[in-house]
Protein backbone atom coordinates (compact mmCIF):
# COMPACT_ATOMS: atom_id res chain seq x y z
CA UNK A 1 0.00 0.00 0.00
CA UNK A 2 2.65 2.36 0.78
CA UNK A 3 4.89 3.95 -1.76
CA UNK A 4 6.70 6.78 -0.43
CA UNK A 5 8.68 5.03 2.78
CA UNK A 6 8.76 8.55 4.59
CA UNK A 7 6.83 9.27 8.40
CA UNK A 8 5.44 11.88 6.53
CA UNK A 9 2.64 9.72 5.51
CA UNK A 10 1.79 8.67 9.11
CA UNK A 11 1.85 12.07 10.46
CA UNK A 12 -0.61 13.21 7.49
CA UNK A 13 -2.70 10.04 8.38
CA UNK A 14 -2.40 11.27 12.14
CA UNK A 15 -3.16 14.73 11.46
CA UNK A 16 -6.39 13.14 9.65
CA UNK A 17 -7.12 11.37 12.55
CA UNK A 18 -6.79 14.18 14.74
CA UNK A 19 -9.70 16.47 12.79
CA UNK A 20 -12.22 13.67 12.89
CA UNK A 21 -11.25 13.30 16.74
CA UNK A 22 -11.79 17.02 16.88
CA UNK A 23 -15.30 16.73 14.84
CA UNK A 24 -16.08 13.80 17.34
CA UNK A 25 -15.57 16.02 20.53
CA UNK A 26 -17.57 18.88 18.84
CA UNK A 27 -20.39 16.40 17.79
CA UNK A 28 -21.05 15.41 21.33
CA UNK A 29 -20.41 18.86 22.95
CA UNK A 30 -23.04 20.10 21.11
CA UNK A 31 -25.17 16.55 22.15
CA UNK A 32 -24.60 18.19 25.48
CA UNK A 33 -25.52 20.86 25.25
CA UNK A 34 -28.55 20.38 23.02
CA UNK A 35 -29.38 17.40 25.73
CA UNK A 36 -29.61 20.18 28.40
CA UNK A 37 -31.29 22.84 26.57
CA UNK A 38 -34.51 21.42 28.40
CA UNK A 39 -33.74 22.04 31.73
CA UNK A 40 -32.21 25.77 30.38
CA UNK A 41 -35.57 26.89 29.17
CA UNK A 42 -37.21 25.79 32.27
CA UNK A 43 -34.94 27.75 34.30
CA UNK A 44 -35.24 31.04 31.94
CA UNK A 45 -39.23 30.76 31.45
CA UNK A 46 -40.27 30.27 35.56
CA UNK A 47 -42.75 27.27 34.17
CA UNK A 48 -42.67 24.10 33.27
CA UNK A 49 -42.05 22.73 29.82
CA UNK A 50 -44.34 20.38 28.26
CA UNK A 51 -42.74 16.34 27.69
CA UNK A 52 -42.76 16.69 24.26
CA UNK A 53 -40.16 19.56 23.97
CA UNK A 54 -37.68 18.22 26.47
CA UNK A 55 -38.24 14.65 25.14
CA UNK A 56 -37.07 16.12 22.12
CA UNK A 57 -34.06 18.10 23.11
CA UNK A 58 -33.08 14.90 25.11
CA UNK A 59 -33.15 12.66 21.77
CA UNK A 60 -31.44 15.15 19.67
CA UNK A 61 -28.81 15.41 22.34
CA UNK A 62 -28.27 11.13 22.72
CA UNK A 63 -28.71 10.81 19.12
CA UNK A 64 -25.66 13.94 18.62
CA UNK A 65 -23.61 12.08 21.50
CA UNK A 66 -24.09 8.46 19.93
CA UNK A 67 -23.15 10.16 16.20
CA UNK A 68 -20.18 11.34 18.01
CA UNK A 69 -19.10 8.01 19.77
CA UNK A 70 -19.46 6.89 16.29
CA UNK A 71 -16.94 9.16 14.73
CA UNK A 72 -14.78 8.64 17.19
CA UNK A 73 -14.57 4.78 16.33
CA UNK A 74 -14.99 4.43 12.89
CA UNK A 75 -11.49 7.05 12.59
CA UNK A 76 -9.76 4.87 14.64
CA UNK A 77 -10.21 1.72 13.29
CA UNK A 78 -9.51 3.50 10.06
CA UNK A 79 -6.51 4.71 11.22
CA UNK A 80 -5.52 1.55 12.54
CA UNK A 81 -6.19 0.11 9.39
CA UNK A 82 -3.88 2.52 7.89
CA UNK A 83 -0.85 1.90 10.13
CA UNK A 84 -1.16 -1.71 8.92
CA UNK A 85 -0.47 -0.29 5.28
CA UNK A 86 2.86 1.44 6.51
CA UNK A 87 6.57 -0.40 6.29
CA UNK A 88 8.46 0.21 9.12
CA UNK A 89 10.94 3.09 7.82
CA UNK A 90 7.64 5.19 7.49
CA UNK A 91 6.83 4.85 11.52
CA UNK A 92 10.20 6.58 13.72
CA UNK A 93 11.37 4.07 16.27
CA UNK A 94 9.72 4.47 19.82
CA UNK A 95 6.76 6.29 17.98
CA UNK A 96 3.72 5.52 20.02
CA UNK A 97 1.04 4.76 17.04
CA UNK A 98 -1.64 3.80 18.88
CA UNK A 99 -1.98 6.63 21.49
CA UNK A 100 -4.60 8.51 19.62
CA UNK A 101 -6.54 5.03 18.71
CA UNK A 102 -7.22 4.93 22.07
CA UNK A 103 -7.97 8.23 23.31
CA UNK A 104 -10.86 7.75 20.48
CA UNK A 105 -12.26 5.01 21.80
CA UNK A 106 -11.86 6.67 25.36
CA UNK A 107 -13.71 9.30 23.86
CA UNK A 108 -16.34 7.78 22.98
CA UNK A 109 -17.18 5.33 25.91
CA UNK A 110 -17.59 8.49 27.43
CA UNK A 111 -19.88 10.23 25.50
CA UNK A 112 -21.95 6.75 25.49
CA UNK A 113 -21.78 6.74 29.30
CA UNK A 114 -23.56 10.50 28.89
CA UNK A 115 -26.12 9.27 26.90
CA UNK A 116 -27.03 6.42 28.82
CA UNK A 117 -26.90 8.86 31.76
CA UNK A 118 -28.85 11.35 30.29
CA UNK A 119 -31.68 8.67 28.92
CA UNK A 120 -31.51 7.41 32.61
CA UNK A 121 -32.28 10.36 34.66
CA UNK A 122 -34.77 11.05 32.15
């Protein structure tokens, strides 16, 4: 697969990684936050808020955390699939490759233990 042998093609493939990790943490900040916009409109309006509209921002919020899980695993086994491709002059010695692979999937048991949380409390 490879045809360059130069670590310049694993630190592109990183840097790659690295945005969809970034569009994975945005994805499920704004989960959060959509999640909670419920409970903010109840605070700001001094009434209640009927089921149906803070059913909804609840399910828009899991369903914006779970996308983001999703992200977050599908790049890394991507990337991991990848680093397979690479000979071993493209990857420096004592390079730790599979660092971001599992801050990923860190990431996104995280945002899955939110949503269950928030679904939960519910």
């Amino acid at each position: 697969m490879s045809y360059l042998d130069d670590s310049r093609v694993l630190f592109a493939a990183e840097r790659t990684l690295l945005a969809w990790q970034r569009t994975a943490i945005a994805l499920m900040g704004f989960g959060f936050v959509v999640a909670r916009f419920g409970l903010f409109l109840r605070m700001i309006s001094n009434q209640p808020i009927s089921d149906a509209q803070r059913g909804f921002s609840l399910w828009l919020g899991v369903v914006l955390l779970m996308l983001g899980a999703g992200v977050a695993v599908v790049s890394a086994l991507q990337f991991r699939r990848v680093l397979r491709g690479l000979g071993k002059q493209e990857i420096p010695a004592g390079y730790w490759t599979t660092l971001g692979i599992w801050l990923n999937f860190i990431l996104a048991f995280v945002a899955l233990t939110i949503a269950v949380y928030f679904v939960i409390s519910a």
